[in-house]
ModelCIF file with pLDDT and N, C-alpha, C, O atoms, coordinates in Angstrom:
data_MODEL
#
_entry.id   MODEL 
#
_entity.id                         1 
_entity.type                       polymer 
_entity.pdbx_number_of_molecules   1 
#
_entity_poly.entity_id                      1 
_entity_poly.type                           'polypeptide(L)' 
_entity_poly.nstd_linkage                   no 
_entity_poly.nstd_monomer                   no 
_entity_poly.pdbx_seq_one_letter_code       
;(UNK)(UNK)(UNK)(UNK)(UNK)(UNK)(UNK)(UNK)(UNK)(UNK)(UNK)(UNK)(UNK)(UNK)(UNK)(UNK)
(UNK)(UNK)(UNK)(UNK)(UNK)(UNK)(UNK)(UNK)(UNK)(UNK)(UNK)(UNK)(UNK)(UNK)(UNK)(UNK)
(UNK)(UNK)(UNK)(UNK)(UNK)(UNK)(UNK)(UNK)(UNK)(UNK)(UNK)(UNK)(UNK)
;
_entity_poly.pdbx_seq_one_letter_code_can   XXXXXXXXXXXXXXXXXXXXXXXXXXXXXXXXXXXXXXXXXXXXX 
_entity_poly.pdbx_strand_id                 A 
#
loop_
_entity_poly_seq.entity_id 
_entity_poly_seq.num 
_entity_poly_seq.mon_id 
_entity_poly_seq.hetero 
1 1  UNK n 
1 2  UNK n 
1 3  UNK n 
1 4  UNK n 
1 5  UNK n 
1 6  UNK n 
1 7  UNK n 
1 8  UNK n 
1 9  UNK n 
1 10 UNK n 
1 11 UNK n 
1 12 UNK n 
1 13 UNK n 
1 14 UNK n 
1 15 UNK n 
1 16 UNK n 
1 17 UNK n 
1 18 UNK n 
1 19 UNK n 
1 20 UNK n 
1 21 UNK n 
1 22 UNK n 
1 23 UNK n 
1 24 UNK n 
1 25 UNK n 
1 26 UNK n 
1 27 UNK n 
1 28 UNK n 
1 29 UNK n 
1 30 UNK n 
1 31 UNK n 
1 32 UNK n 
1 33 UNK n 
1 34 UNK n 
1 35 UNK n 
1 36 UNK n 
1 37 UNK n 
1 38 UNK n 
1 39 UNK n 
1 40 UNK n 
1 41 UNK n 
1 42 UNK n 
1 43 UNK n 
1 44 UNK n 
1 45 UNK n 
#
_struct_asym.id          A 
_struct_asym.entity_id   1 
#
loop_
_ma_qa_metric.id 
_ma_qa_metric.mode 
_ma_qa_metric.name 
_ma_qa_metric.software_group_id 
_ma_qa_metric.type 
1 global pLDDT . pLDDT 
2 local  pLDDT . pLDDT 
#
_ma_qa_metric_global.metric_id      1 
_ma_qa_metric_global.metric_value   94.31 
_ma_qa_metric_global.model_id       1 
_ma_qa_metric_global.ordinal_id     1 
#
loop_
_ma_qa_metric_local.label_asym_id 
_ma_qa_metric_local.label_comp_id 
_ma_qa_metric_local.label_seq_id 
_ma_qa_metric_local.metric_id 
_ma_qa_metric_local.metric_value 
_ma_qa_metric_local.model_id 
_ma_qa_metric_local.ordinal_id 
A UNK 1  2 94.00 1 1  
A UNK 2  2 95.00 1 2  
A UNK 3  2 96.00 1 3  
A UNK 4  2 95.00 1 4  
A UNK 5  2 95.00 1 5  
A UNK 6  2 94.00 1 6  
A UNK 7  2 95.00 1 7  
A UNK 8  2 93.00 1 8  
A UNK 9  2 91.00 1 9  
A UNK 10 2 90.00 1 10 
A UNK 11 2 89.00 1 11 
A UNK 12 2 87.00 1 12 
A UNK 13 2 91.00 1 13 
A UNK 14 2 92.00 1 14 
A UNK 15 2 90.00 1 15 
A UNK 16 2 93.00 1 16 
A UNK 17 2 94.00 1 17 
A UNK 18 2 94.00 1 18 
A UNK 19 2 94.00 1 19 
A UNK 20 2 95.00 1 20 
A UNK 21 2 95.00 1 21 
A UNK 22 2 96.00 1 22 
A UNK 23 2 96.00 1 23 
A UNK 24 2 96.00 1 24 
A UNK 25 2 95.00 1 25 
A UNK 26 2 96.00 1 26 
A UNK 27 2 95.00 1 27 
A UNK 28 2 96.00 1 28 
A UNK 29 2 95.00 1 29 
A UNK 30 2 95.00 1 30 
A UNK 31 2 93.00 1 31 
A UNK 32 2 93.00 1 32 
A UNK 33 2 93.00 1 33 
A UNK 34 2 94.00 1 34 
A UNK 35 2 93.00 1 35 
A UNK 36 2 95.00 1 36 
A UNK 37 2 96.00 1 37 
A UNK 38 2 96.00 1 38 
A UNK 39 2 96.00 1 39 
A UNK 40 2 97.00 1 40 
A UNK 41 2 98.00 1 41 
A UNK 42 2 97.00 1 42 
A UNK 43 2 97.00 1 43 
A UNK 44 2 97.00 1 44 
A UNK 45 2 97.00 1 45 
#
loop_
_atom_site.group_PDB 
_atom_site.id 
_atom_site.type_symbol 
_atom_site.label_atom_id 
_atom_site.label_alt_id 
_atom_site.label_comp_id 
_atom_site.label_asym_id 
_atom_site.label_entity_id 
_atom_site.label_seq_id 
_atom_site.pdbx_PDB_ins_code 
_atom_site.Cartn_x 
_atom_site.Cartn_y 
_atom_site.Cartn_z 
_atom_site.occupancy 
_atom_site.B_iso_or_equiv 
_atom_site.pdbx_formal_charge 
_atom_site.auth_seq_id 
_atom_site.auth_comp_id 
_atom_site.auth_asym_id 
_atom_site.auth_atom_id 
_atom_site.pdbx_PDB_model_num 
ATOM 1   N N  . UNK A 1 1  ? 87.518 73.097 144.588 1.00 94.00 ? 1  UNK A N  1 
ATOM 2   C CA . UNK A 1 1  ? 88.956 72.897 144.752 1.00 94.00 ? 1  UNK A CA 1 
ATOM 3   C C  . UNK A 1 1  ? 89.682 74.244 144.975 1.00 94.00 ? 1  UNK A C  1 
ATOM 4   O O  . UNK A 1 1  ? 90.607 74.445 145.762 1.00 94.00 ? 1  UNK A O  1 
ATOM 5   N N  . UNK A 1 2  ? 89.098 75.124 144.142 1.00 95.00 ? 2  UNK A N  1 
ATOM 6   C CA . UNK A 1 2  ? 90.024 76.677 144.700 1.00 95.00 ? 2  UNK A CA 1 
ATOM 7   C C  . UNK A 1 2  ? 89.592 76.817 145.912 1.00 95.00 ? 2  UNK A C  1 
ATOM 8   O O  . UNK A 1 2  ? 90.492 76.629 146.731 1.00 95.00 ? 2  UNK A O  1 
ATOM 9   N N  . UNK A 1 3  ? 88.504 77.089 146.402 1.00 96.00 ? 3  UNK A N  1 
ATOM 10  C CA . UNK A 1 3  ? 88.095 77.251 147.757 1.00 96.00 ? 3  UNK A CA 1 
ATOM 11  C C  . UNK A 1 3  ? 89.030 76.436 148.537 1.00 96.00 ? 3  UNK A C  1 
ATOM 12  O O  . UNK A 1 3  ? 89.931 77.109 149.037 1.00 96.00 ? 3  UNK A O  1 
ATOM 13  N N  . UNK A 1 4  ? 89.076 75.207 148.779 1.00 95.00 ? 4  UNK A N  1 
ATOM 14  C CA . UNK A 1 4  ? 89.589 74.050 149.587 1.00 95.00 ? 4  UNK A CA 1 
ATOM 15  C C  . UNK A 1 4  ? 91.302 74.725 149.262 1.00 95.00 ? 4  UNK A C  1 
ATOM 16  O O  . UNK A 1 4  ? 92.007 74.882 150.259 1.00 95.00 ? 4  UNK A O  1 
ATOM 17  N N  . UNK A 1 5  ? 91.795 75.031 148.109 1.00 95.00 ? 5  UNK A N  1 
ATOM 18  C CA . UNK A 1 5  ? 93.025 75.694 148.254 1.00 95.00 ? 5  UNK A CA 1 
ATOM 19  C C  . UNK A 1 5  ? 93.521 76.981 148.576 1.00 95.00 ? 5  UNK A C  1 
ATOM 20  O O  . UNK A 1 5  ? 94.730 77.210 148.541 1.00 95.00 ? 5  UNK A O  1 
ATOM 21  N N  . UNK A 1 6  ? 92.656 77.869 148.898 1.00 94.00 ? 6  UNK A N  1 
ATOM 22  C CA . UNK A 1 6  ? 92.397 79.371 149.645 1.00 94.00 ? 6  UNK A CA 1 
ATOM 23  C C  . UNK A 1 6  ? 92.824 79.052 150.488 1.00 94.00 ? 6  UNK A C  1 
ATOM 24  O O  . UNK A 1 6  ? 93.984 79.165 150.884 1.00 94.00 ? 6  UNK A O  1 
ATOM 25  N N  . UNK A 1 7  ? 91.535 78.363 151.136 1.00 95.00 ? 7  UNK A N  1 
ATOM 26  C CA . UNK A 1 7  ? 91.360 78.598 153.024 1.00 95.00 ? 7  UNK A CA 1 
ATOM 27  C C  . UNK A 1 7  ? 92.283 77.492 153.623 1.00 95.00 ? 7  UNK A C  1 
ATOM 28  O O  . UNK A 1 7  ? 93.203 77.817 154.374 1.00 95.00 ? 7  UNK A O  1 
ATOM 29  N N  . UNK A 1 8  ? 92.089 76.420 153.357 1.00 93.00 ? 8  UNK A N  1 
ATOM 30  C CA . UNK A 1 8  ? 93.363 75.652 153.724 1.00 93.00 ? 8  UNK A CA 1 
ATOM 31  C C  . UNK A 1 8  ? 94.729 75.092 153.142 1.00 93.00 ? 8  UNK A C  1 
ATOM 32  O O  . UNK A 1 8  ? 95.496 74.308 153.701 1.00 93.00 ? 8  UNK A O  1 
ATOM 33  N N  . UNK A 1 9  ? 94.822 75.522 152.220 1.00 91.00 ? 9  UNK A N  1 
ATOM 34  C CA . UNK A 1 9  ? 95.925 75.461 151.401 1.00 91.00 ? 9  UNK A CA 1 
ATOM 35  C C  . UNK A 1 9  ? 96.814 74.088 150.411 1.00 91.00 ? 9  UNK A C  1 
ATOM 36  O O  . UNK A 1 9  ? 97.916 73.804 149.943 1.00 91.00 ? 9  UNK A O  1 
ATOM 37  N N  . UNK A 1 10 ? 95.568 73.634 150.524 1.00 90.00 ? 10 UNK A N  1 
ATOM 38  C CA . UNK A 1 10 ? 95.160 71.948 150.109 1.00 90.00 ? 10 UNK A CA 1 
ATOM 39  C C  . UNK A 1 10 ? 94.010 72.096 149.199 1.00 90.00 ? 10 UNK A C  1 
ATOM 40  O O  . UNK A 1 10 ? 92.984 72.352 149.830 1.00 90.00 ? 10 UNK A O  1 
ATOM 41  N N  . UNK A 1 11 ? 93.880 72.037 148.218 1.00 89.00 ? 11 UNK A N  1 
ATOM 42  C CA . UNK A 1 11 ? 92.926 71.516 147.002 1.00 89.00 ? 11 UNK A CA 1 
ATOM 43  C C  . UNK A 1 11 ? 92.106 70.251 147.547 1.00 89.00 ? 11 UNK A C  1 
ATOM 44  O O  . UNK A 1 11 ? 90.882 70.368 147.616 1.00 89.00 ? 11 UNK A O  1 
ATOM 45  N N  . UNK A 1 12 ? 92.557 69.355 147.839 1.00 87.00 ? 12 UNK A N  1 
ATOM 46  C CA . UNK A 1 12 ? 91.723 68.315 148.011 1.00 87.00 ? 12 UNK A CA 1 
ATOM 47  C C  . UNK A 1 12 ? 91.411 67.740 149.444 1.00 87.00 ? 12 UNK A C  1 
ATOM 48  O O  . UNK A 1 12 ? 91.294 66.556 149.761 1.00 87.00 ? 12 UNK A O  1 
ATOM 49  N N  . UNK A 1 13 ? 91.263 69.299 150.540 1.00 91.00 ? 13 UNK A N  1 
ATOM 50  C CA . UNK A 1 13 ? 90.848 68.701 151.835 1.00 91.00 ? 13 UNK A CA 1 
ATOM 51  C C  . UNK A 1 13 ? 89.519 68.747 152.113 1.00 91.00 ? 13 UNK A C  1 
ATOM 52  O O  . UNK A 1 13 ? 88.669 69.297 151.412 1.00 91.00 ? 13 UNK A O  1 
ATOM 53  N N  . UNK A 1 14 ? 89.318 68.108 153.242 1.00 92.00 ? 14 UNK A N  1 
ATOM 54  C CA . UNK A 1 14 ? 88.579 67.042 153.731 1.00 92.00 ? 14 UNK A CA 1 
ATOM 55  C C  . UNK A 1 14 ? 87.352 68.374 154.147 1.00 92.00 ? 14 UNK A C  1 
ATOM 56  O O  . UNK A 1 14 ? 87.811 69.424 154.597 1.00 92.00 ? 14 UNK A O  1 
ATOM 57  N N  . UNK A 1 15 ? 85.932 68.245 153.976 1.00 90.00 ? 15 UNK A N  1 
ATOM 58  C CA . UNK A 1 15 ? 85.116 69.401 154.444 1.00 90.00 ? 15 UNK A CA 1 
ATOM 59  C C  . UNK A 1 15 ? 85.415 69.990 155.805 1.00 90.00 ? 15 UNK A C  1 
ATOM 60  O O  . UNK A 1 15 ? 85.917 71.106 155.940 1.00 90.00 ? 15 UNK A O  1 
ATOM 61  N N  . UNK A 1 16 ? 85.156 69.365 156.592 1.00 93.00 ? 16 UNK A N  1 
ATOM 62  C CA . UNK A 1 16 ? 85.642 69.440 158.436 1.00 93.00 ? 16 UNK A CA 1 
ATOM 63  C C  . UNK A 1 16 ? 86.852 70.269 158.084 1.00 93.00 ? 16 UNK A C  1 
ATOM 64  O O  . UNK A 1 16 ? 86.749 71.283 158.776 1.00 93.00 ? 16 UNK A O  1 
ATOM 65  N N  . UNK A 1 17 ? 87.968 70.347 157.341 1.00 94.00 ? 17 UNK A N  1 
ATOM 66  C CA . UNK A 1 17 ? 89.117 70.958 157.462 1.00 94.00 ? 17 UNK A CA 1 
ATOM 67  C C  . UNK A 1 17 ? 88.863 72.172 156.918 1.00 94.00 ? 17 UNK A C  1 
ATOM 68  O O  . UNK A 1 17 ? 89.730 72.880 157.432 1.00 94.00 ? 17 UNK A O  1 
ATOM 69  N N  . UNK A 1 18 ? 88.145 72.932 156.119 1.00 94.00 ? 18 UNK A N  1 
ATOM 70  C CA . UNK A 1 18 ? 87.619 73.959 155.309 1.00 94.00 ? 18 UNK A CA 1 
ATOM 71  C C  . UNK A 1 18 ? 87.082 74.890 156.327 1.00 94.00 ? 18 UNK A C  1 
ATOM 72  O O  . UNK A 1 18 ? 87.323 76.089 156.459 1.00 94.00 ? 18 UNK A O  1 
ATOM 73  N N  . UNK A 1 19 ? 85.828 73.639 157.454 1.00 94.00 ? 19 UNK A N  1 
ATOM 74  C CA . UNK A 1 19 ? 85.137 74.385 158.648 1.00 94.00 ? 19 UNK A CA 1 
ATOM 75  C C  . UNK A 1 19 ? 85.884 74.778 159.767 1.00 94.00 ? 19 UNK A C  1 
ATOM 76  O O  . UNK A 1 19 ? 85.578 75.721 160.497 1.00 94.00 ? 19 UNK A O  1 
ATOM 77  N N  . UNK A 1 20 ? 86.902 74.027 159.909 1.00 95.00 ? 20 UNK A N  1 
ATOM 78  C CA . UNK A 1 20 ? 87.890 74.545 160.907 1.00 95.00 ? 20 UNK A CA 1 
ATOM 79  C C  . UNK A 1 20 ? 88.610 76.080 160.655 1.00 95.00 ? 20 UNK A C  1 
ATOM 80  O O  . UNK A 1 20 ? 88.663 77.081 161.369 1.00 95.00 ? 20 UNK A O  1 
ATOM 81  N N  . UNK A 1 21 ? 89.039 75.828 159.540 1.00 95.00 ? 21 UNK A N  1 
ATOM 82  C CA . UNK A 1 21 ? 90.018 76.996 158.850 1.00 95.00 ? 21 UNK A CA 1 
ATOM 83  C C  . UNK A 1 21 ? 89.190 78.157 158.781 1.00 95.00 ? 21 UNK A C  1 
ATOM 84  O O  . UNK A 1 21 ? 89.631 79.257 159.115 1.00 95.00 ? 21 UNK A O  1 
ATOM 85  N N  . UNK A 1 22 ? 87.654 77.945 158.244 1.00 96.00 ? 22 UNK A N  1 
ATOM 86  C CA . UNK A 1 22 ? 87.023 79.336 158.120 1.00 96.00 ? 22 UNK A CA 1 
ATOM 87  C C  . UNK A 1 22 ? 86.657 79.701 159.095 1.00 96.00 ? 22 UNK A C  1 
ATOM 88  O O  . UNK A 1 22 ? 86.109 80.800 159.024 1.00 96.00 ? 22 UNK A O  1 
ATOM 89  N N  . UNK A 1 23 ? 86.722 79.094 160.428 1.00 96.00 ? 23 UNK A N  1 
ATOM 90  C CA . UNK A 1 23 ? 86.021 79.289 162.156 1.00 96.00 ? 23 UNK A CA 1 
ATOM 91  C C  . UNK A 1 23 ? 87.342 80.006 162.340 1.00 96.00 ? 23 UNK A C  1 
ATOM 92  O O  . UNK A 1 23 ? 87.298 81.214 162.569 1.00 96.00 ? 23 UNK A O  1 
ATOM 93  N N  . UNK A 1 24 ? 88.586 79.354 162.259 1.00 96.00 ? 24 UNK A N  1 
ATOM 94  C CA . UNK A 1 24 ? 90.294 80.391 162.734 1.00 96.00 ? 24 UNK A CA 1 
ATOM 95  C C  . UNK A 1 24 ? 90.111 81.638 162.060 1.00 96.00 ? 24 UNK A C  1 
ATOM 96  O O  . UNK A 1 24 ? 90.037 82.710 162.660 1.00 96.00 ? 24 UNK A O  1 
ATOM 97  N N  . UNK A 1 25 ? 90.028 81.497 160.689 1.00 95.00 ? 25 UNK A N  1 
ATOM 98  C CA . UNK A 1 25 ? 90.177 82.526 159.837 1.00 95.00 ? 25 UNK A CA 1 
ATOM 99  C C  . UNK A 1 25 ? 89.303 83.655 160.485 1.00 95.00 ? 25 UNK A C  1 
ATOM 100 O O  . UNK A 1 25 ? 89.832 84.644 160.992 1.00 95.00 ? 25 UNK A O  1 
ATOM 101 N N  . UNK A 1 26 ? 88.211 83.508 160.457 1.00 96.00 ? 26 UNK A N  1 
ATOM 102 C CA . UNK A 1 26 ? 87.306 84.949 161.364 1.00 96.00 ? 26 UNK A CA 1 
ATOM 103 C C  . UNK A 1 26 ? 87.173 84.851 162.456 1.00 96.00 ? 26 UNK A C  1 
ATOM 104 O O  . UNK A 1 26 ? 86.188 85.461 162.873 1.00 96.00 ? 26 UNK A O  1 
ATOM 105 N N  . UNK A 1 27 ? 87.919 84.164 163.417 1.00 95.00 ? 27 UNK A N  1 
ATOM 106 C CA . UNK A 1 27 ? 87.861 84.145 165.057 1.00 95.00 ? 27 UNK A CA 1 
ATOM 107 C C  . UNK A 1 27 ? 86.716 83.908 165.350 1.00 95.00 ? 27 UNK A C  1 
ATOM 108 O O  . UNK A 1 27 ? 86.294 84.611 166.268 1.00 95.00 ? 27 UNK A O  1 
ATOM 109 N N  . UNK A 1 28 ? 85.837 82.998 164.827 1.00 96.00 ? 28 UNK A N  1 
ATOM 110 C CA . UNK A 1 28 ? 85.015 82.277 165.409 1.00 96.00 ? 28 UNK A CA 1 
ATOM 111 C C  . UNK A 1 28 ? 85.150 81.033 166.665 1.00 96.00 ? 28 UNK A C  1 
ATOM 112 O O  . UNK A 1 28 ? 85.847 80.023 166.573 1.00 96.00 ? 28 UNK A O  1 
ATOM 113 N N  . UNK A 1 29 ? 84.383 81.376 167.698 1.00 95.00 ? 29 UNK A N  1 
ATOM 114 C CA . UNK A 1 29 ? 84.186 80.545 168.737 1.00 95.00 ? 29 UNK A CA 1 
ATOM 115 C C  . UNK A 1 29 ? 83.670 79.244 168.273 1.00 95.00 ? 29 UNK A C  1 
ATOM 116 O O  . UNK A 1 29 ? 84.249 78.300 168.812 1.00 95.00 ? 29 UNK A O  1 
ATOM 117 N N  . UNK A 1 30 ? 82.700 78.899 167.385 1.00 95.00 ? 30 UNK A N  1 
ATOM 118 C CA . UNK A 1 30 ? 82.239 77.857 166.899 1.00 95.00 ? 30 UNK A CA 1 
ATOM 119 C C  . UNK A 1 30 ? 82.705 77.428 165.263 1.00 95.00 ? 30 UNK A C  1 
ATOM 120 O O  . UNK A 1 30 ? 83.277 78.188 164.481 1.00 95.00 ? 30 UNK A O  1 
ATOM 121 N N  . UNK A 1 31 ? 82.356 76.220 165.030 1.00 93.00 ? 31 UNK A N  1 
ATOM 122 C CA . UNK A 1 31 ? 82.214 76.040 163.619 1.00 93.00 ? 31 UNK A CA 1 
ATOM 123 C C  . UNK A 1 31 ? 80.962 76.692 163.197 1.00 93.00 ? 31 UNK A C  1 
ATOM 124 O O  . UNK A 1 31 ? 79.936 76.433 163.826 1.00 93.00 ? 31 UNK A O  1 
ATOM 125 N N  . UNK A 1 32 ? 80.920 77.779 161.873 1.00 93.00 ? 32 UNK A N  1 
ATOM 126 C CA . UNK A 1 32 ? 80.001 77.789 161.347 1.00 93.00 ? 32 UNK A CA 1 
ATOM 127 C C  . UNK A 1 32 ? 79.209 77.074 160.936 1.00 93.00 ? 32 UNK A C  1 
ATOM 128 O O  . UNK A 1 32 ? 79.607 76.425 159.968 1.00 93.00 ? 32 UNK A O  1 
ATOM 129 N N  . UNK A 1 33 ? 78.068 76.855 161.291 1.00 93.00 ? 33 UNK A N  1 
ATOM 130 C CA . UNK A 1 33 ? 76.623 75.889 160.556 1.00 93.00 ? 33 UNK A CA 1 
ATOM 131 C C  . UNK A 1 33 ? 75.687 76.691 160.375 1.00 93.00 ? 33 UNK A C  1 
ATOM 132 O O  . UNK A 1 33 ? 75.442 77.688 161.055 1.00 93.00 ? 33 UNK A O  1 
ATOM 133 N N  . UNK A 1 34 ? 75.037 76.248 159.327 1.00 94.00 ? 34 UNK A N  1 
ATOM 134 C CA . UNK A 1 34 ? 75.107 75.133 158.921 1.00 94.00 ? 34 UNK A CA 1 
ATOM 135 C C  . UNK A 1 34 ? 76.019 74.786 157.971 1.00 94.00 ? 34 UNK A C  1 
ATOM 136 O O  . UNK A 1 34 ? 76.700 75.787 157.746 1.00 94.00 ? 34 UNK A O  1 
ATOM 137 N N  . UNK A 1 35 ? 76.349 73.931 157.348 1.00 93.00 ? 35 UNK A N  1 
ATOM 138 C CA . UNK A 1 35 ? 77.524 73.724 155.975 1.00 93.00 ? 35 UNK A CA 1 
ATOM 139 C C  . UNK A 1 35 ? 77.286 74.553 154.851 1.00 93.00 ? 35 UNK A C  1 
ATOM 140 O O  . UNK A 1 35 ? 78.098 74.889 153.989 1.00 93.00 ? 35 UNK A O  1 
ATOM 141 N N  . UNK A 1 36 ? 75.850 74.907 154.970 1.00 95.00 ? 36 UNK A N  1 
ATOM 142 C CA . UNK A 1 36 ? 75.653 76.081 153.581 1.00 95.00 ? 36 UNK A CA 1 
ATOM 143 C C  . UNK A 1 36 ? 76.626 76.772 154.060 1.00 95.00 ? 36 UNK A C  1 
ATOM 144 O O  . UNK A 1 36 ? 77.825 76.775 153.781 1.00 95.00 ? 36 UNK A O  1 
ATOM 145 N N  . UNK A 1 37 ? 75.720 77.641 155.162 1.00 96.00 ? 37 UNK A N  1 
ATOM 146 C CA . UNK A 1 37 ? 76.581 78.720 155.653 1.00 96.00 ? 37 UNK A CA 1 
ATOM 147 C C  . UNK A 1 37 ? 78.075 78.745 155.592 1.00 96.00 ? 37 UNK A C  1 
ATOM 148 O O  . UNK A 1 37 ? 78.530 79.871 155.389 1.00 96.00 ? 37 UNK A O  1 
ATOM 149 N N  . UNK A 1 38 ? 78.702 78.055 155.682 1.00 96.00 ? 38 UNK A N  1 
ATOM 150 C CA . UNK A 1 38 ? 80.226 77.420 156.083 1.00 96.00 ? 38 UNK A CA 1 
ATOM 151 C C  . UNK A 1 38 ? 80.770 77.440 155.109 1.00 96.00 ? 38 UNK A C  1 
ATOM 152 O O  . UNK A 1 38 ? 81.866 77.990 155.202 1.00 96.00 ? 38 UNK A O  1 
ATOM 153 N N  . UNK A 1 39 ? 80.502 77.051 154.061 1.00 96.00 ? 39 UNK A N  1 
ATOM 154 C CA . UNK A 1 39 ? 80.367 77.042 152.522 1.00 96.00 ? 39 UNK A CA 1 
ATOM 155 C C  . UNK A 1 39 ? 80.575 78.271 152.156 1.00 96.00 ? 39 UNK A C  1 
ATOM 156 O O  . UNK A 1 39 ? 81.622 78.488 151.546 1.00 96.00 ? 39 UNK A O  1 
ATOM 157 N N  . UNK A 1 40 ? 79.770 79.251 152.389 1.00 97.00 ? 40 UNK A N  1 
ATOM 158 C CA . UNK A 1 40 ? 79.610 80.677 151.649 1.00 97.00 ? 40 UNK A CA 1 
ATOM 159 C C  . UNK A 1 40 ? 80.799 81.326 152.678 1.00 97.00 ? 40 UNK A C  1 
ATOM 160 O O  . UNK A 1 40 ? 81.672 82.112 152.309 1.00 97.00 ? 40 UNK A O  1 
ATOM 161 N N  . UNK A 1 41 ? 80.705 81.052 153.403 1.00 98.00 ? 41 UNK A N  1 
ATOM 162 C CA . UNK A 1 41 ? 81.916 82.062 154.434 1.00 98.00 ? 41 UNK A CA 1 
ATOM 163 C C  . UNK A 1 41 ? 83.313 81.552 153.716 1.00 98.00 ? 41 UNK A C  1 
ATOM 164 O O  . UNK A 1 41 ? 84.416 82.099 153.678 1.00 98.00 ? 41 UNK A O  1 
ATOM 165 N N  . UNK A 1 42 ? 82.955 80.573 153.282 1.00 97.00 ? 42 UNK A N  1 
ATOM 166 C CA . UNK A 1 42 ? 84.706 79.878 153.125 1.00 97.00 ? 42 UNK A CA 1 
ATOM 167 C C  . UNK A 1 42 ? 85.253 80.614 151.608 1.00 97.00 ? 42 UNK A C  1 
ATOM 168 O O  . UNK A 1 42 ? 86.421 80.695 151.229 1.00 97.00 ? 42 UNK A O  1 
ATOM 169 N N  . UNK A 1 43 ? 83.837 81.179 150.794 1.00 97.00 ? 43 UNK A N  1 
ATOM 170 C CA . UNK A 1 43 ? 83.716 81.136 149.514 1.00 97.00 ? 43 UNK A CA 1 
ATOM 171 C C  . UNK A 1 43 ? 84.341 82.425 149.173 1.00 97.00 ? 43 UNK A C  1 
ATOM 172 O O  . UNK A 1 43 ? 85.184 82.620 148.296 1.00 97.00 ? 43 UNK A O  1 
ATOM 173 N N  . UNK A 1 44 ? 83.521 83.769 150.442 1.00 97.00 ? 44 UNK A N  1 
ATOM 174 C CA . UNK A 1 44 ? 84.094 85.027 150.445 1.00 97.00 ? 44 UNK A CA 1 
ATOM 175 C C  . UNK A 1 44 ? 85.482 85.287 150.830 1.00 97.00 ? 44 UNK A C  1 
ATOM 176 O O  . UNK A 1 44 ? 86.227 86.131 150.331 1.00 97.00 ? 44 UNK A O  1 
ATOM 177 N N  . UNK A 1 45 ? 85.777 84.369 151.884 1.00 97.00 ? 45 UNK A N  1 
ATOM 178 C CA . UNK A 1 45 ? 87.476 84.210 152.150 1.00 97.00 ? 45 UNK A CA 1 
ATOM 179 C C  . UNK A 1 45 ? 88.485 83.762 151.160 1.00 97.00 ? 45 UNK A C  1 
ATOM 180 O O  . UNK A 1 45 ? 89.672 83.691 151.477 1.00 97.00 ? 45 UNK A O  1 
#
């Protein structure tokens, strides 16, 4: 829930919305995958 309220500014959003936000957040061309990965990027942000 902190994570999910960091990166997107919502506690209780939706995973897909976490992967979006952490792909904007570092100017990523893609969604990070795998979801681990996506996960840990979202975690350091």
């Amino acid at each position: 829930m902190q994570v999910k309220q960091a990166v997107v500014g919502y506690g209780a959003a939706e995973k897909k919305q976490v992967m979006l936000m952490t792909q904007r957040l570092l100017g990523m061309k893609q969604i990070p995958r795998p979801d681990d990965a996506a996960d840990a990027l979202a975690l350091a942000i």
